[in-house]
N, C-alpha and C. Protein backbone atom coordinates (compact mmCIF):
# COMPACT_ATOMS: atom_id res chain seq x y z
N UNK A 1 16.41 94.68 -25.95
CA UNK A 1 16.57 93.45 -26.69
C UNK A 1 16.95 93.77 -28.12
N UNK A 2 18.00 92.97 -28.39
CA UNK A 2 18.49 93.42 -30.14
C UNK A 2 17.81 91.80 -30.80
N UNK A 3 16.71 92.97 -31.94
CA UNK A 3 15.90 92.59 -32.71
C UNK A 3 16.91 91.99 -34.08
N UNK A 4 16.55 90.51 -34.94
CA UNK A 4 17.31 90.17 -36.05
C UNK A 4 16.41 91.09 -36.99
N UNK A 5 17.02 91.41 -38.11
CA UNK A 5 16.14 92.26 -39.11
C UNK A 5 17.14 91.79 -40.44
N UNK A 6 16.26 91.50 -41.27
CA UNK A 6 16.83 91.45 -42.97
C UNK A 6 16.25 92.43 -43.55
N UNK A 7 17.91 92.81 -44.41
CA UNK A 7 17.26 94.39 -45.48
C UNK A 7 17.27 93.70 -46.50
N UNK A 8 16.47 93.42 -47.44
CA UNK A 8 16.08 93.26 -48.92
C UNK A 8 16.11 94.56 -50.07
N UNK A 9 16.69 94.88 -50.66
CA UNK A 9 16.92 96.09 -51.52
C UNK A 9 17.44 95.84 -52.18
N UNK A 10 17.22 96.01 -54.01
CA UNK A 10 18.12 95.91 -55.09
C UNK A 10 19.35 97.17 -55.00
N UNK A 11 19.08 97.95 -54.31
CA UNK A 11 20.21 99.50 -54.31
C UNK A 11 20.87 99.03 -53.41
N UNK A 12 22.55 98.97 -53.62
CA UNK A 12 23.50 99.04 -52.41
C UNK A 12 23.44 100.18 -51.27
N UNK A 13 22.90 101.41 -52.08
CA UNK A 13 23.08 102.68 -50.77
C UNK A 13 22.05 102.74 -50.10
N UNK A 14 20.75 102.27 -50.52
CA UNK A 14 19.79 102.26 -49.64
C UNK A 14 20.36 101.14 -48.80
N UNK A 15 20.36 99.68 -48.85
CA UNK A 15 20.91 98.73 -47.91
C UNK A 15 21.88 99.29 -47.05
N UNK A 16 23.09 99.82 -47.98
CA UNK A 16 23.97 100.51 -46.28
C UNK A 16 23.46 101.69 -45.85
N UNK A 17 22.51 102.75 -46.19
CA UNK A 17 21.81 103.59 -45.28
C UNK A 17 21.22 102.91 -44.01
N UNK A 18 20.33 101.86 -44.82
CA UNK A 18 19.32 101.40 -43.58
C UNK A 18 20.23 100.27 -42.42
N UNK A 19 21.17 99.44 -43.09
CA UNK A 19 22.29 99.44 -42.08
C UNK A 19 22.77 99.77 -41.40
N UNK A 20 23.04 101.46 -41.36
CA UNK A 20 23.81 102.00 -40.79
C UNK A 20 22.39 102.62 -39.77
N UNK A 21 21.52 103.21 -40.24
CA UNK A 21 20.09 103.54 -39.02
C UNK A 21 20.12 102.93 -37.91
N UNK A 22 19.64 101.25 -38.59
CA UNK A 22 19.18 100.13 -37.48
C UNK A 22 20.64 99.71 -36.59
N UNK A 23 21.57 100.00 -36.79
CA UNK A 23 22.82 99.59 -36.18
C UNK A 23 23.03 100.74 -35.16
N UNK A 24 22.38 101.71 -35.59
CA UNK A 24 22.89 102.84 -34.59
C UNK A 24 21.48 103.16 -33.68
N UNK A 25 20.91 102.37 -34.12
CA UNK A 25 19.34 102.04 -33.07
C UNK A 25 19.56 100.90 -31.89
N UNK A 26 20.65 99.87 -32.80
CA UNK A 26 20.97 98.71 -31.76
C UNK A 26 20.14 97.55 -32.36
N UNK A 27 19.71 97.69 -33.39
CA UNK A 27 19.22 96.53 -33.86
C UNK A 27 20.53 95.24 -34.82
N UNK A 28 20.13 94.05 -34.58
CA UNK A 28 20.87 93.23 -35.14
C UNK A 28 21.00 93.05 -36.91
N UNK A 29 21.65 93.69 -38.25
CA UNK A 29 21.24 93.14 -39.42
C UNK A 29 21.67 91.85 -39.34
N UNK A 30 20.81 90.67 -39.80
CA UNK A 30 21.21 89.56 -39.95
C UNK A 30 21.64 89.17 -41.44
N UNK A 31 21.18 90.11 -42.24
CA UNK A 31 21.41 89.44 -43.27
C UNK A 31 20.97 90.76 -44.97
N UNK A 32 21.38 90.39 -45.72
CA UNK A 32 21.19 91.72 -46.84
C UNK A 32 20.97 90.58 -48.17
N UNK A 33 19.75 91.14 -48.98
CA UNK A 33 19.61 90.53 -50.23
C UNK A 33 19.37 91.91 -51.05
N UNK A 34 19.85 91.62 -52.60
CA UNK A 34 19.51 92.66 -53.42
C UNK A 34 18.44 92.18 -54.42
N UNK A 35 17.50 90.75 -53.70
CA UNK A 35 16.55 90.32 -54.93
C UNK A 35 15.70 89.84 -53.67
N UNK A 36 14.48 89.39 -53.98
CA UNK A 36 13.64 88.68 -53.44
C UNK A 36 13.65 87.35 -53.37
N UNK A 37 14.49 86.60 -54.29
CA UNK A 37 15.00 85.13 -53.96
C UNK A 37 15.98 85.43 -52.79
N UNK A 38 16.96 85.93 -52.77
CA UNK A 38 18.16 85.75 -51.79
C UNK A 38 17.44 86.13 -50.18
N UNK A 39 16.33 86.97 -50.48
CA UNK A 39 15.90 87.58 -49.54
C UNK A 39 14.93 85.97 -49.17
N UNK A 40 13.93 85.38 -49.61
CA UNK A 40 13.69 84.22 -49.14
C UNK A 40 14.55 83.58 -48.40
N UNK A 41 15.64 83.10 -48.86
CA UNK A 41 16.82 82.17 -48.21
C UNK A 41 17.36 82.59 -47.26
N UNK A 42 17.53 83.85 -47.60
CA UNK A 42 18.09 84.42 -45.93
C UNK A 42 17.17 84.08 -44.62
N UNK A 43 15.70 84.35 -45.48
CA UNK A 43 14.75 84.47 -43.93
C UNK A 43 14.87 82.60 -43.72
N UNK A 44 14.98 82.24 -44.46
CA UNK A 44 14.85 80.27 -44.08
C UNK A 44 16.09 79.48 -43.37
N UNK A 45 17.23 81.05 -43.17
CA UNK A 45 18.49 80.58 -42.63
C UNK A 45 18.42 81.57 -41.22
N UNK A 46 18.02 82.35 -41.12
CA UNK A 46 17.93 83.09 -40.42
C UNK A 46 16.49 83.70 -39.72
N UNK A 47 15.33 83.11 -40.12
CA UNK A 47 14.09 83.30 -38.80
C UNK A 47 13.84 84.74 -38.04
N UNK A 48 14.20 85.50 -38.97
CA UNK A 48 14.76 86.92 -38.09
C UNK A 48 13.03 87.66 -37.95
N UNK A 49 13.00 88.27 -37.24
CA UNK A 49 11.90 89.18 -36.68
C UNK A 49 11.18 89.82 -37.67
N UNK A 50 11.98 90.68 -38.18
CA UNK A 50 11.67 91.77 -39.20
C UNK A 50 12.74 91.51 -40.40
N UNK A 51 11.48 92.07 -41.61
CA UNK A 51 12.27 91.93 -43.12
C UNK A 51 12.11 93.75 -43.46
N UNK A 52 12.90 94.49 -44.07
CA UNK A 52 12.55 95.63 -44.64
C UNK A 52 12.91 95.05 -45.91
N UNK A 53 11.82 95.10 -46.90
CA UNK A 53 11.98 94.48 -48.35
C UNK A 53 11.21 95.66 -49.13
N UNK A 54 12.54 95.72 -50.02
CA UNK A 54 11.90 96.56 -51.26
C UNK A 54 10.81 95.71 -52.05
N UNK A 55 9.79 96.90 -52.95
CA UNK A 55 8.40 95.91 -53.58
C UNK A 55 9.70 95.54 -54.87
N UNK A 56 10.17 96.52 -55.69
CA UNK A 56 10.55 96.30 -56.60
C UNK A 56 11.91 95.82 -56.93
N UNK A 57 12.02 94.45 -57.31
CA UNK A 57 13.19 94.03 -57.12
C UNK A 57 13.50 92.86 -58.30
N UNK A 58 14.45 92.71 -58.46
CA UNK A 58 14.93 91.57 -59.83
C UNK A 58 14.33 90.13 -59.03
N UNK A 59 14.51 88.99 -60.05
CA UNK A 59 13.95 87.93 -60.01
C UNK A 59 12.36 87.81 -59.22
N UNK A 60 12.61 88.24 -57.81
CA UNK A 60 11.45 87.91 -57.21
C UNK A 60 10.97 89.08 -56.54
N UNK A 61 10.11 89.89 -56.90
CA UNK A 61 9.48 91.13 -56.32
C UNK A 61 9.66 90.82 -54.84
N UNK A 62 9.02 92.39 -54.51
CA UNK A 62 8.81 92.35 -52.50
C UNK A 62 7.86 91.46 -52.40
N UNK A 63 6.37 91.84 -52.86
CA UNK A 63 5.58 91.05 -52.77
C UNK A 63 5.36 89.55 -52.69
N UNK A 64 5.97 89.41 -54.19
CA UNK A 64 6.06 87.80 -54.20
C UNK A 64 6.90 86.93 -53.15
N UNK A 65 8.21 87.45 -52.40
CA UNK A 65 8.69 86.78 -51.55
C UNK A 65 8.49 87.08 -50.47
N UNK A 66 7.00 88.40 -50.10
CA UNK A 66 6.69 88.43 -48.76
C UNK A 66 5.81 87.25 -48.59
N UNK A 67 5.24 87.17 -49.49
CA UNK A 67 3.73 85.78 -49.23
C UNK A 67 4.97 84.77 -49.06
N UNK A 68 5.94 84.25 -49.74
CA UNK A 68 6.60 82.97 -49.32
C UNK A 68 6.98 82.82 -47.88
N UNK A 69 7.69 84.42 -47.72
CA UNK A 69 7.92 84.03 -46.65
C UNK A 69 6.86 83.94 -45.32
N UNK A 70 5.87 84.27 -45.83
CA UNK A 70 4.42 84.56 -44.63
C UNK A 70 4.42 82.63 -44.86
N UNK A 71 4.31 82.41 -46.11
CA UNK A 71 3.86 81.14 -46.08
C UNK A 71 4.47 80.06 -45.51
N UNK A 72 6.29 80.45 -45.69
CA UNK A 72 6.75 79.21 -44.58
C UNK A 72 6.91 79.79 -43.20
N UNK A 73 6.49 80.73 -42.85
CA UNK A 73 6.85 81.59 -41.57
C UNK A 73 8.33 81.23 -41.00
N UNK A 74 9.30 82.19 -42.17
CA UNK A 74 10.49 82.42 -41.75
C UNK A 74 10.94 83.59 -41.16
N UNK A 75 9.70 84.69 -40.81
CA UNK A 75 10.17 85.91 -40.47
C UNK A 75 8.73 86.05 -39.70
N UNK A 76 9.39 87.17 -38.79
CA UNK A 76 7.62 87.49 -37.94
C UNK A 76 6.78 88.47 -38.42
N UNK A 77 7.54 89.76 -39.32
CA UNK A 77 6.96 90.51 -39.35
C UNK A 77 7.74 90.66 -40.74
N UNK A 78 7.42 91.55 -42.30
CA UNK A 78 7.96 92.76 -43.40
C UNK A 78 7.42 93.90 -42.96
N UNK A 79 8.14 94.55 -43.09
CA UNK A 79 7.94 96.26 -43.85
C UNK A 79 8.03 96.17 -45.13
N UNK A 80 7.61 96.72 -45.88
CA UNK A 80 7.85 97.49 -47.45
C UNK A 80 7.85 98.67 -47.71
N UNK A 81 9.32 98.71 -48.27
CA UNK A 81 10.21 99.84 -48.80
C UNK A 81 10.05 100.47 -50.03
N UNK A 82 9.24 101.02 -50.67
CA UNK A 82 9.17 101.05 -52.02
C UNK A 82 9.04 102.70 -52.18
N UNK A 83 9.36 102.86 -53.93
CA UNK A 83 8.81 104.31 -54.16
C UNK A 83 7.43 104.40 -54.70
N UNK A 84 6.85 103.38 -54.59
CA UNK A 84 5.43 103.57 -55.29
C UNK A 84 4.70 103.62 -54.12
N UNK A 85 3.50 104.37 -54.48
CA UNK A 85 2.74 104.90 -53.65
C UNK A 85 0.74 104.66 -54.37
N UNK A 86 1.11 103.75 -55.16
CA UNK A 86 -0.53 103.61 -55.83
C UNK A 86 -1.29 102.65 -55.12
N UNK A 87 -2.17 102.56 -55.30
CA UNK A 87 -3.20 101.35 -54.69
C UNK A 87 -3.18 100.56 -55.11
N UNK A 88 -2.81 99.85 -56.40
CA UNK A 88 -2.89 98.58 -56.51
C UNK A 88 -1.59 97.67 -55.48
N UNK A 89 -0.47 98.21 -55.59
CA UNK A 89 0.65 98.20 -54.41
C UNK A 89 0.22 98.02 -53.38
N UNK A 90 -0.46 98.91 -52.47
CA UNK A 90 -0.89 98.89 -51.68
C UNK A 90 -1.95 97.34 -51.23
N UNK A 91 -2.51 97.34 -51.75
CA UNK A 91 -4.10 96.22 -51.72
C UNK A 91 -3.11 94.71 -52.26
N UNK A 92 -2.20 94.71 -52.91
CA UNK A 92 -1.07 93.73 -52.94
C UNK A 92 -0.50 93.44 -51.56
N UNK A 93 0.21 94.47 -51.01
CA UNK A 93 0.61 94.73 -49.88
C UNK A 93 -0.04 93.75 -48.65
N UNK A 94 -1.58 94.58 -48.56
CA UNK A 94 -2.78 94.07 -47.69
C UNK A 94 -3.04 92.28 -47.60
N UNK A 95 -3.01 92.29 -48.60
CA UNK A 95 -2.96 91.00 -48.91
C UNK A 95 -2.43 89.75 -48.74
N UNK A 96 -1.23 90.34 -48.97
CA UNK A 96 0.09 89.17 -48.11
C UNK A 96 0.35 88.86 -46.86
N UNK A 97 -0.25 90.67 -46.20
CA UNK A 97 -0.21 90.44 -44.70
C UNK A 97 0.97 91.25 -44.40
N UNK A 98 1.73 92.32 -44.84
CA UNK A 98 3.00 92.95 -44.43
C UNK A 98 2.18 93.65 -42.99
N UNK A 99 3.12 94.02 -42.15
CA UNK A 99 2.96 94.96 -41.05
C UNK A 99 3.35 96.34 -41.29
N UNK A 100 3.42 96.69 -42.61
CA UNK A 100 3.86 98.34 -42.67
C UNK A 100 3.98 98.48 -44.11
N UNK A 101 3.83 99.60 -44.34
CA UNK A 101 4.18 100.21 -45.95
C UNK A 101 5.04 101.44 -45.86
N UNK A 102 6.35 101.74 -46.22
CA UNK A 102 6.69 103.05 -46.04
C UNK A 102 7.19 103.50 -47.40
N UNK A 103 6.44 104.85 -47.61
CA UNK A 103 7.31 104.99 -49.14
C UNK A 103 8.21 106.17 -49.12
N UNK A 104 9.31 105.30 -50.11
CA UNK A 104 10.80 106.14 -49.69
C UNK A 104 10.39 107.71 -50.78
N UNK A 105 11.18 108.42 -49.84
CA UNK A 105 12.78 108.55 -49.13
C UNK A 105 12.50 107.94 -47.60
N UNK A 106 12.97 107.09 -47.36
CA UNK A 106 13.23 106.56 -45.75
C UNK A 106 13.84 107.77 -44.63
N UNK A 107 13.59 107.86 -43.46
CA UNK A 107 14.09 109.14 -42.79
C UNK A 107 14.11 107.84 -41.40
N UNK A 108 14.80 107.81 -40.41
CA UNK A 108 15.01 107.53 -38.96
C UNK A 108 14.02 107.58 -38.45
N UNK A 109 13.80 109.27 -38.60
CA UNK A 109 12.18 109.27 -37.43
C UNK A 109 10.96 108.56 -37.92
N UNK A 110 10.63 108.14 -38.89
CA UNK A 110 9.44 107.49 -39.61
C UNK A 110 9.69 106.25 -39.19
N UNK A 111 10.91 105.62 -39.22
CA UNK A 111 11.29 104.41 -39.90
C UNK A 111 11.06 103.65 -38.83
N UNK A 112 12.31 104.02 -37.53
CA UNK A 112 11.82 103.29 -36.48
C UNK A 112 10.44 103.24 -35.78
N UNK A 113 10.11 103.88 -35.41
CA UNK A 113 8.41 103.50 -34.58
C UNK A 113 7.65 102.33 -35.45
N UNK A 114 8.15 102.34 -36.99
CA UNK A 114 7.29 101.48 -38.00
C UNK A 114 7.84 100.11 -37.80
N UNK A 115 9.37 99.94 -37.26
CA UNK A 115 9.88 98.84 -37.26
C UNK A 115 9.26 98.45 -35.24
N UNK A 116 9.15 99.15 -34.40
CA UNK A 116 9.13 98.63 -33.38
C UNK A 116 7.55 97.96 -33.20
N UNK A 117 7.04 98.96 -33.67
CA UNK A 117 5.55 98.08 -34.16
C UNK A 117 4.92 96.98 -34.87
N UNK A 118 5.82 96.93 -36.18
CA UNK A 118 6.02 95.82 -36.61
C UNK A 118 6.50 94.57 -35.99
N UNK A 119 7.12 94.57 -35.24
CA UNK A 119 8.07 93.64 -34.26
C UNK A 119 7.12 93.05 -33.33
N UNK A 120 6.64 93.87 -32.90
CA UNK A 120 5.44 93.98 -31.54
C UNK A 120 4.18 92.84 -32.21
N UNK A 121 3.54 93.42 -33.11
CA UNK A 121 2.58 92.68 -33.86
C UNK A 121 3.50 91.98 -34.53
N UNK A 122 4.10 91.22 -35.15
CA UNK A 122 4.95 89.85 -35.12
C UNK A 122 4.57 89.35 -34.39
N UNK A 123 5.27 89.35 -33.37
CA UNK A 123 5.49 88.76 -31.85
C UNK A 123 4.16 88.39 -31.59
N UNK A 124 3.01 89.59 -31.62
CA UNK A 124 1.57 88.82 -30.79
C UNK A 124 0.94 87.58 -31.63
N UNK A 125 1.46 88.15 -33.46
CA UNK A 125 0.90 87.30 -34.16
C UNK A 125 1.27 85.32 -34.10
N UNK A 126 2.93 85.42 -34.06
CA UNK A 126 3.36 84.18 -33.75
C UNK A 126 2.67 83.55 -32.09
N UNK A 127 2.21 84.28 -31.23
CA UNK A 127 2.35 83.70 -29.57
C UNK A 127 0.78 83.35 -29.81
N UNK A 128 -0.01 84.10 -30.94
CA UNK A 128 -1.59 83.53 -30.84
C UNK A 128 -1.44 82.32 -31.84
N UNK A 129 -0.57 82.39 -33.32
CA UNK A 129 -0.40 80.31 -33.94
C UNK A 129 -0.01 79.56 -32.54
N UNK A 130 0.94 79.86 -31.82
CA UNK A 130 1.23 78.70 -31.08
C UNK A 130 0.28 78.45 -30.18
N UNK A 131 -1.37 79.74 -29.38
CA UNK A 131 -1.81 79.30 -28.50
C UNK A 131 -3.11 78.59 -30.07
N UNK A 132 -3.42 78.69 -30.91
CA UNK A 132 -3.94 77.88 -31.85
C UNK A 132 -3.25 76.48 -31.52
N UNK A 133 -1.93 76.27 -31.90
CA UNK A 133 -1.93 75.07 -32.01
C UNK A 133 -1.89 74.37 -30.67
N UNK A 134 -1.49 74.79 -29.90
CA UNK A 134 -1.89 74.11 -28.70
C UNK A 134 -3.67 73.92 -27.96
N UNK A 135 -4.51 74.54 -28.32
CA UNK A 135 -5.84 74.42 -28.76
C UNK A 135 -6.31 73.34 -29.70
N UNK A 136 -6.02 73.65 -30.72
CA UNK A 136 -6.09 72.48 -31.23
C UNK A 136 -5.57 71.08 -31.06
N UNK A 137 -4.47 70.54 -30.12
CA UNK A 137 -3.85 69.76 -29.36
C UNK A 137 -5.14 69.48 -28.65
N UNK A 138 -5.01 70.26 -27.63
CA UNK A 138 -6.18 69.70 -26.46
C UNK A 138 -7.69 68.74 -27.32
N UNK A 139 -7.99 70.02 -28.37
CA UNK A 139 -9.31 69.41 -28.99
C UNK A 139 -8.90 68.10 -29.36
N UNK A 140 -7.88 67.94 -30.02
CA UNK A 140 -7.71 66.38 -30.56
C UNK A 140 -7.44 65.72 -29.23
N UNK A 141 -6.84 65.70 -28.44
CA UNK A 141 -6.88 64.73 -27.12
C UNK A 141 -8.38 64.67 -26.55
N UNK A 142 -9.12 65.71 -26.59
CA UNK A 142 -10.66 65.60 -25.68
C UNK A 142 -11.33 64.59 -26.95
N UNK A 143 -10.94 64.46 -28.10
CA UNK A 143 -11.98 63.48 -28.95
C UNK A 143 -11.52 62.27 -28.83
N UNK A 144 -10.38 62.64 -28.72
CA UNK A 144 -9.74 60.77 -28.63
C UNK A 144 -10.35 60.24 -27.56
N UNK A 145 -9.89 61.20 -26.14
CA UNK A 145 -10.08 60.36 -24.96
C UNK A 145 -12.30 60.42 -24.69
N UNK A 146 -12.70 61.10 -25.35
CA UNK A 146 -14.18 60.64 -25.74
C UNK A 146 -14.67 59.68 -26.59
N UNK A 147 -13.82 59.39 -27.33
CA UNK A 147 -14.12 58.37 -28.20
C UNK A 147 -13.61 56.99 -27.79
N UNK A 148 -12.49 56.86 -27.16
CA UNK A 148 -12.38 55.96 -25.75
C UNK A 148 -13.33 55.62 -24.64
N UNK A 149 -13.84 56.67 -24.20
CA UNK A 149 -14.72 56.69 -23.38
C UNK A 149 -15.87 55.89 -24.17
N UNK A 150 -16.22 56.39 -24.74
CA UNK A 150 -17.78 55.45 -25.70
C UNK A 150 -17.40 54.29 -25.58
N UNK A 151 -16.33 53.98 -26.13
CA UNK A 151 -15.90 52.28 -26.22
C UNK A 151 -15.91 51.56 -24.67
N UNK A 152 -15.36 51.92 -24.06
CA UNK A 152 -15.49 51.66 -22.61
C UNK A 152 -17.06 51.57 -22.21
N UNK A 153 -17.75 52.29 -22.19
CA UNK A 153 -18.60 52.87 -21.79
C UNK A 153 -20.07 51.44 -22.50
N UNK A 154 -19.79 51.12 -23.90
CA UNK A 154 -20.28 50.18 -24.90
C UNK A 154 -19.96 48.84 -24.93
N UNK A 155 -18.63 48.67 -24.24
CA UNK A 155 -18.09 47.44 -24.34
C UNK A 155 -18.32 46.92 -22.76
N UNK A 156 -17.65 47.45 -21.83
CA UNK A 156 -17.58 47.31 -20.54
C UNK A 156 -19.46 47.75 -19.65
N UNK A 157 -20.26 48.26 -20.36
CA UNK A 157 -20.76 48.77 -19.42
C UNK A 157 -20.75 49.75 -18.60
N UNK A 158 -20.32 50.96 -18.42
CA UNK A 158 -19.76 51.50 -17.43
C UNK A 158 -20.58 52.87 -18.05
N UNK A 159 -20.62 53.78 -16.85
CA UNK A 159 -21.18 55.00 -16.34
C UNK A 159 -19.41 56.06 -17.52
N UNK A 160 -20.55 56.62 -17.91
CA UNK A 160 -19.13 58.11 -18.33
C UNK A 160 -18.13 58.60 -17.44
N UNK A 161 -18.48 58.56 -16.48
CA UNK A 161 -17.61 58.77 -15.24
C UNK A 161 -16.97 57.73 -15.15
N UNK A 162 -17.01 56.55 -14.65
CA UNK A 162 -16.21 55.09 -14.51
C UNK A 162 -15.38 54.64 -15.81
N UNK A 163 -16.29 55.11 -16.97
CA UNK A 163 -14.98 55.09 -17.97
C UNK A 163 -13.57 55.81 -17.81
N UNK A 164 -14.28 57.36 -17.93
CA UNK A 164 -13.32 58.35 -17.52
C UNK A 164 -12.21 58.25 -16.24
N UNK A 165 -12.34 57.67 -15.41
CA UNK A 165 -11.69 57.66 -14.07
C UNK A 165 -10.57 56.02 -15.14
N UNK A 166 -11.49 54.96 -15.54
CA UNK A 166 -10.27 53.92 -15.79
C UNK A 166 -9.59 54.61 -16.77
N UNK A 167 -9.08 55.44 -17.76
CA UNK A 167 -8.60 55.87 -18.41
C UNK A 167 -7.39 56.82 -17.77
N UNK A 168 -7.87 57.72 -17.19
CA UNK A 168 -7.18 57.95 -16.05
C UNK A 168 -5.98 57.54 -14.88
N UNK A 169 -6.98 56.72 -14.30
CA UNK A 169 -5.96 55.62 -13.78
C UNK A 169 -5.21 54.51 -14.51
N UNK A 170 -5.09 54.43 -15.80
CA UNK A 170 -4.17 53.23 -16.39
C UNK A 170 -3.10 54.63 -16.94
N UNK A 171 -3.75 55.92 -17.47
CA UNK A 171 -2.60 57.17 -17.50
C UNK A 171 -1.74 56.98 -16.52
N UNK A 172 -1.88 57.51 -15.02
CA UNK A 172 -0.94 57.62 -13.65
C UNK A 172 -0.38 56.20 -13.91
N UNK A 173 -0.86 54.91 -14.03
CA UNK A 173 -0.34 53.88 -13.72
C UNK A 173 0.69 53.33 -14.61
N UNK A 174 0.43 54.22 -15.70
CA UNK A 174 1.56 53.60 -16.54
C UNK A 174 2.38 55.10 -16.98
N UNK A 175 1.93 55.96 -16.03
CA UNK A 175 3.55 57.30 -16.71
C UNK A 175 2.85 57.67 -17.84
N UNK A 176 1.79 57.73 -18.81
CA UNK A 176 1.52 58.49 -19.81
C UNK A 176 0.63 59.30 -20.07
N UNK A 177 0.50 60.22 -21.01
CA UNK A 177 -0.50 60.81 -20.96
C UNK A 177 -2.18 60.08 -21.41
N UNK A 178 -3.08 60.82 -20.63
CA UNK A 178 -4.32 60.03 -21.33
C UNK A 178 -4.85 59.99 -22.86
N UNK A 179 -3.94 60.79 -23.70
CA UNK A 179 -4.20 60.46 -25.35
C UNK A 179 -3.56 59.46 -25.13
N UNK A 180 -2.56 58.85 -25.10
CA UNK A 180 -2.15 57.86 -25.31
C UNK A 180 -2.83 56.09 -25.03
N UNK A 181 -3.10 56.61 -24.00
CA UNK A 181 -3.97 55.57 -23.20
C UNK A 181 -5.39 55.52 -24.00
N UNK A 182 -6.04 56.46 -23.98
CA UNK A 182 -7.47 56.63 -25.30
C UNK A 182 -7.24 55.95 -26.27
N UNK A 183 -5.74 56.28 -27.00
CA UNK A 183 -5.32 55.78 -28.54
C UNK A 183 -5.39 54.45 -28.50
N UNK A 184 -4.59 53.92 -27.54
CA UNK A 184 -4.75 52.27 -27.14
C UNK A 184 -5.62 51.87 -27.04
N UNK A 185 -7.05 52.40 -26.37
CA UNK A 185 -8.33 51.69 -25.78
C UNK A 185 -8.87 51.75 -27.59
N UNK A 186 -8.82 52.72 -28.28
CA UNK A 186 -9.26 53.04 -29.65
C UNK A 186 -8.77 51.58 -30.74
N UNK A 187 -7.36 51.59 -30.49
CA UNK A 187 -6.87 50.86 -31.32
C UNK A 187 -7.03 49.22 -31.01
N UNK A 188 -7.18 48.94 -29.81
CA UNK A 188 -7.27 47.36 -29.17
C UNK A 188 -9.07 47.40 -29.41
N UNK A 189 -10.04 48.55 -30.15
CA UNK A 189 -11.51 48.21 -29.87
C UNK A 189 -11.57 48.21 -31.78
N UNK A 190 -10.44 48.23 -32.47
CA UNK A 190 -10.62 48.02 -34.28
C UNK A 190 -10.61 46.56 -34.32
């Protein structure tokens, strides 16, 4: 599978080095910034997998446009490319949430295993938000259609079960789902 990847680097020769690596790995470049703004916009046009972003860069550091981009989740995974090697960098790094730190000189053999891993953890990280939000889906449908149920249950008389089953059956009977049907019993009991 050819992976999208954005190189972020203020240096032209590092960008066409690492161009020329990931191309001869079979990976897709989608896109090249020499700042950390351009490098934002790219990931908000392009959604690509992996970012290799330099820390140090004009207008908008690595850092600062890795958190943006963590924050609108336009990319799955950064690396960071940098020549610094101190801890405060580092614990910056930690912080934002990158999947890798590599400090240059960049070499092939280092580089890739850091990018396929990165990719990998991306990937698990985005497939566990979506089983979150679909979790959280269900929870909001089980309160609705409980809080339906009470009303039924308060108004009508009826056993938790006999609520539950008419809710149910007006779902099948009318094609919708039972939030919907809850929402109605909710909204016709204001």
């Amino acid at each position: 599978m050819k992976y999208n990847i954005v190189i972020a680097d203020d240096e032209p020769i590092t960008r066409m080095d690492l161009r020329e690596f990931l191309e001869e790995e079979g990976y897709n470049v989608v896109g090249e910034a020499s700042d950390g703004f351009d490098a934002v916009e790219i990931c908000r046009k392009k959604k690509p997998d992996l970012v290799l972003m330099d820390v140090k860069m004009p207008i908008l550091d690595g850092i600062k446009a890795s958190r943006v981009i963590f924050n609108e989740n336009t990319a799955k995974s950064i690396i960071l490319l940098t020549a610094y090697s101190g801890a405060e960098f580092i614990e910056q790094a930690k912080e934002v949430g990158v999947m890798g730190y590599i400090v240059k000189p960049i070499n092939k053999p280092s580089l890739i295993p850091a990018i396929e891993v990165a990719i990998a953890k991306g990937r698990e990280i985005e497939e566990m938000k979506e089983e979150i939000v679909t979790v959280k889906d269900k929870l909001e449908s089980r309160k609705i259609i409980e809080k339906a149920k009470g009303i039924l249950m308060e108004n009508d008389n009826m056993s938790e079960d006999d609520a539950y089953k008419r809710i149910k059956k007006l779902s099948m009977d009318k094609r919708c789902p039972m939030r919907d049907i809850a929402s109605a019993i909710i909204m016709s009991n204001i």
